[in-house]
Protein backbone atom coordinates (compact mmCIF):
# COMPACT_ATOMS: atom_id res chain seq x y z
CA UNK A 1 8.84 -18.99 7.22
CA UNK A 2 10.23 -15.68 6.17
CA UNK A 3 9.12 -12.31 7.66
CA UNK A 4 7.63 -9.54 5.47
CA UNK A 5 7.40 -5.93 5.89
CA UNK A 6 4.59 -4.19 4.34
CA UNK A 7 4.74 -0.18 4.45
CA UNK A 8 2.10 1.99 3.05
CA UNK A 9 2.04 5.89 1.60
CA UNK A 10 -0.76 8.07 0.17
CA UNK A 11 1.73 10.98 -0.82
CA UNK A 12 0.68 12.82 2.47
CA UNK A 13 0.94 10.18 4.98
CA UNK A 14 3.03 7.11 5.55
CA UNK A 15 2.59 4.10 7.53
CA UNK A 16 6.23 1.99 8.27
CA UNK A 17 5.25 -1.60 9.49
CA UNK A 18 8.01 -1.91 12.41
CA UNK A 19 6.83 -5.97 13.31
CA UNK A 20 6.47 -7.41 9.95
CA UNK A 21 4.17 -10.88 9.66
CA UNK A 22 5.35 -14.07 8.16
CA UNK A 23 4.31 -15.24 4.77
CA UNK A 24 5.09 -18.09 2.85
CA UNK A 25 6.80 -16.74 -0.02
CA UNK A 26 7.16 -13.41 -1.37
CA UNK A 27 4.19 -13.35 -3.96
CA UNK A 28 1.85 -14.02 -0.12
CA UNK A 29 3.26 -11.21 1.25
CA UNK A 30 2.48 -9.16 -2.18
CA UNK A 31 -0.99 -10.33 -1.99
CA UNK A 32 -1.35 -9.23 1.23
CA UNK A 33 -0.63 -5.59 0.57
CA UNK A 34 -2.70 -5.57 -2.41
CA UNK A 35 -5.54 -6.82 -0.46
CA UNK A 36 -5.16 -4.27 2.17
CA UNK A 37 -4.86 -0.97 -0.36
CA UNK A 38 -8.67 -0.31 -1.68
CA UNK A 39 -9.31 -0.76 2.45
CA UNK A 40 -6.97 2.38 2.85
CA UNK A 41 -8.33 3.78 -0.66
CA UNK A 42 -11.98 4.09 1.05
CA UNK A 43 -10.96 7.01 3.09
CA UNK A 44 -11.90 10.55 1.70
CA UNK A 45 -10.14 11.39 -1.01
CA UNK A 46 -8.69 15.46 -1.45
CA UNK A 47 -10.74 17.74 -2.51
CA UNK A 48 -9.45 17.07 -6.26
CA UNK A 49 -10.81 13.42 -6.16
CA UNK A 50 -6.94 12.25 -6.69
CA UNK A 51 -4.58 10.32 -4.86
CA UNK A 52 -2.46 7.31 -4.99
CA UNK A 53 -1.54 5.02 -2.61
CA UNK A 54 1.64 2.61 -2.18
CA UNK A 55 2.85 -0.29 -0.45
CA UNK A 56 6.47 -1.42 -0.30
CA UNK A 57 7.03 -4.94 0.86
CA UNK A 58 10.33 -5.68 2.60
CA UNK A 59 12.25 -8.06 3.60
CA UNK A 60 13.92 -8.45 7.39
CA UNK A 61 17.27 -6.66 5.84
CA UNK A 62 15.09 -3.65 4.82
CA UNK A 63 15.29 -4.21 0.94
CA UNK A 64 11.95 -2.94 -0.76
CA UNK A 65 11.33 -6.32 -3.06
CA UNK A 66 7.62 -5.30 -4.09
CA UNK A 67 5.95 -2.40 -5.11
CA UNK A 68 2.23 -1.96 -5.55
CA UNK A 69 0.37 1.05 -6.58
CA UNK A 70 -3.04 1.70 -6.58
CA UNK A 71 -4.41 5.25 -7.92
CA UNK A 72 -7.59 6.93 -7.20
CA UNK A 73 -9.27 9.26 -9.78
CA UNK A 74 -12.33 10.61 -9.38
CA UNK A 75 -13.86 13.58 -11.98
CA UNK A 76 -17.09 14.88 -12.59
CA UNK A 77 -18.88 17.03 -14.63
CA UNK A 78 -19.54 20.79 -13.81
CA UNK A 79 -23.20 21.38 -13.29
């Protein structure tokens, strides 16, 4: 079974994944790091109520072969 990498940034912070999991195919391992994002997207958010977060699956060579983006955007009305 082939090993994935999946890395994760917010813009601020960044998470490398230095032991990788294995995964059936690629599309698994893509699932897999759009299942974990709204878990990393429940944090606070900045004080502007934006922020965007994004996971790069690799493979063992270090090639990014998936991208996935999720974006926060919170507004509200002035009282």
């Amino acid at each position: 079974m082939p090993r994935f990498f999946i890395d994760f940034e917010d813009g601020a912070q960044s998470l490398k994944d230095d032991e990788g999991e294995e995964y059936p195919s690629l599309e698994a391992a893509r699932d897999a790091a759009i299942a974990a994002l709204p878990d990393i997207g429940r944090e606070k958010p900045p004080q502007d109520g934006k922020r965007s977060f994004v996971a790069y699956v690799r493979d063992e060579h270090g090639r990014v072969l998936c991208t996935v983006r999720l974006s926060l955007d919170a507004e509200c009305l002035s009282d």
